[in-house]
Protein backbone atom coordinates (compact mmCIF):
# COMPACT_ATOMS: atom_id res chain seq x y z
CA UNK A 1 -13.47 2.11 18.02
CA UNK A 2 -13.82 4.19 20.68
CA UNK A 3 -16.44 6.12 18.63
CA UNK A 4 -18.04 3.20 18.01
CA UNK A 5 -18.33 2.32 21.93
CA UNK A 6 -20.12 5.93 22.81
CA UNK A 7 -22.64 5.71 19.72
CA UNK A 8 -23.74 2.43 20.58
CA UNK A 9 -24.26 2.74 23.94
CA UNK A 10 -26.63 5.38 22.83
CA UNK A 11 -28.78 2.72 21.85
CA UNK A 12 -28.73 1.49 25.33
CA UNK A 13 -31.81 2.20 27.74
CA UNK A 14 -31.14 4.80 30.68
CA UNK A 15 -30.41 2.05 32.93
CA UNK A 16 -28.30 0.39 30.81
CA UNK A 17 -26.48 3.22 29.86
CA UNK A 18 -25.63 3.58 33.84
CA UNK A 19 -23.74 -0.13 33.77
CA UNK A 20 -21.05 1.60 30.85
CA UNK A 21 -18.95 4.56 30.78
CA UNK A 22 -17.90 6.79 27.89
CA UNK A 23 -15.08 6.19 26.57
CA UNK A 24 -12.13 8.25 26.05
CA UNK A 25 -8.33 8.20 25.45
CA UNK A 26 -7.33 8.96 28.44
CA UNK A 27 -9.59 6.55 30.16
CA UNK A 28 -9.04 3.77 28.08
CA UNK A 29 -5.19 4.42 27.93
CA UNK A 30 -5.16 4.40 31.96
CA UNK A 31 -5.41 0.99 33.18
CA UNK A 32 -6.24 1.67 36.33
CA UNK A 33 -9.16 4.52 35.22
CA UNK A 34 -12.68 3.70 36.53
CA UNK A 35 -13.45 3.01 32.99
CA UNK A 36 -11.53 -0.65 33.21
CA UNK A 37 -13.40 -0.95 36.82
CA UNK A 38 -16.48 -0.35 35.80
CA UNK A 39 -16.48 -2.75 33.02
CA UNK A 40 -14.66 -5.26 35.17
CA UNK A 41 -12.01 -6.32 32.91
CA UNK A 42 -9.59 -8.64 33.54
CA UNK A 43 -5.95 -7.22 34.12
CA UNK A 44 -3.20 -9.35 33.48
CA UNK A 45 -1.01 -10.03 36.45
CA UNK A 46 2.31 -10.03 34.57
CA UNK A 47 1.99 -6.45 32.95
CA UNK A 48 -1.17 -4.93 34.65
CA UNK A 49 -3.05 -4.12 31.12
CA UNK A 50 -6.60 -5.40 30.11
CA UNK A 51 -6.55 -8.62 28.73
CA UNK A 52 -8.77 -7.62 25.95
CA UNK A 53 -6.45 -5.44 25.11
CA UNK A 54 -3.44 -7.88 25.09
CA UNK A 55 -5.84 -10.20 22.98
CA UNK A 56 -6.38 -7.40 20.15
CA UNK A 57 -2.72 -5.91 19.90
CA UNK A 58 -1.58 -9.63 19.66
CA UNK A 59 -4.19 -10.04 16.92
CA UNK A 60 -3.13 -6.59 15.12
CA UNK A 61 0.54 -7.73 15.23
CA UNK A 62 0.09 -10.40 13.43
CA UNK A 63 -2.46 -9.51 10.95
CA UNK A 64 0.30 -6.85 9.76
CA UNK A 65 2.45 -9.59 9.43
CA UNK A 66 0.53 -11.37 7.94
CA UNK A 67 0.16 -8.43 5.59
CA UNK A 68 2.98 -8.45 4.93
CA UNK A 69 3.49 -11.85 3.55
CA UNK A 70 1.05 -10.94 1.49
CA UNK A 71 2.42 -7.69 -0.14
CA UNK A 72 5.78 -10.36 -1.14
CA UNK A 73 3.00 -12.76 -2.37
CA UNK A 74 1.39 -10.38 -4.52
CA UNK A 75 4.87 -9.02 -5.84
CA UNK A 76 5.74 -12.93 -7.09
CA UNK A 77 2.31 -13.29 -8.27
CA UNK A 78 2.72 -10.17 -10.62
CA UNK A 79 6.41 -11.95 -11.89
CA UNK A 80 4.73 -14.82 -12.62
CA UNK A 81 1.75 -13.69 -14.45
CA UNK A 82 4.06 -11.41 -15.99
CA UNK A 83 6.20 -13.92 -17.53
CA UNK A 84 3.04 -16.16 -18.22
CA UNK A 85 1.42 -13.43 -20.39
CA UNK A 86 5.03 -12.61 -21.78
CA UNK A 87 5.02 -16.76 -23.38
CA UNK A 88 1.10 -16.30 -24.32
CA UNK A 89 1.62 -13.22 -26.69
CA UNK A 90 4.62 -14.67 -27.76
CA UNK A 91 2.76 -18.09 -28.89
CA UNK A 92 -0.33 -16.03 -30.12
CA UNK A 93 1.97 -13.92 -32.18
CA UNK A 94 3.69 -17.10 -34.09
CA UNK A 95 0.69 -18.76 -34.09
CA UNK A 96 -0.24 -15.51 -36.33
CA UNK A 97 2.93 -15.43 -38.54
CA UNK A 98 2.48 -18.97 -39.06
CA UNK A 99 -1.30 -18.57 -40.71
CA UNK A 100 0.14 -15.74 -42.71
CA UNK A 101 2.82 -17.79 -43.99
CA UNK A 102 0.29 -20.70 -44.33
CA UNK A 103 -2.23 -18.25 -46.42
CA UNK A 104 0.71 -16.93 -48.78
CA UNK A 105 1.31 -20.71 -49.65
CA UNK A 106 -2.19 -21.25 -50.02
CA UNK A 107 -2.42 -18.63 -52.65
C-alpha cells in the first residue's frame, strides 16, 4: 500500500505533490510523524492512532474471520458433495447392472 501511495502521487502535479508526503514505515508507523500532520488525519482520543487506520485493521480482522468461516464452509461443502457423488455413481452403476440384466432377459 504504501507503494501504492508514492507511485500515485507521482501522478500528482508539482504543487500537488507539495500537499502529500512520501510514505514510509517509519513514518506511517509513528503516529505522531509529520506524515499523519500533514495529511491531517484524525487521531483517536482513546488510543492516539489514525482513525483510518483503526477503520482498516478493524476491517482486516474481520475479513480473516470471516475467512475463516469460510475455509469450515468449504470443508462441509466438500463432505457433502462427496457423499452426493458417492449415491450418484452408486445409482448410475445399478442403473447399469440393471440394463445388463434387462438385455440378458431380452435375449
Amino acid at each position: 500500500m504504501i507503494l501504492n501511495y508514492n507511485q500515485t502521487k507521482e501522478f500528482l502535479s508539482p504543487a500537488q505533490k507539495e500537499k502529500y508526503p512520501t510514505a514510509s514505515i517509519k513514518n506511517i508507523l509513528d503516529n505522531q510523524s509529520t506524515f499523519w500532520m500533514s495529511l491531517d488525519i484524525i487521531l483517536d482520543e482513546d488510543c492516539q492512532v489514525p482513525r483510518i487506520i483503526m477503520y482498516n485493521a478493524i476491517q482486516n480482522y474481520n475479513n480473516l474471520n470471516r475467512s475463516k468461516e469460510e475455509q469450515d464452509l468449504i470443508k462441509s461443502e466438500i463432505k457433502r458433495l462427496s457423499i452426493f457423488w458417492t449415491k450418484q455413481k452408486k445409482i448410475v452403476e445399478n442403473a447399469i447392472e440393471n440394463y445388463k440384466v434387462q438385455e440378458k432377459v431380452n435375449k
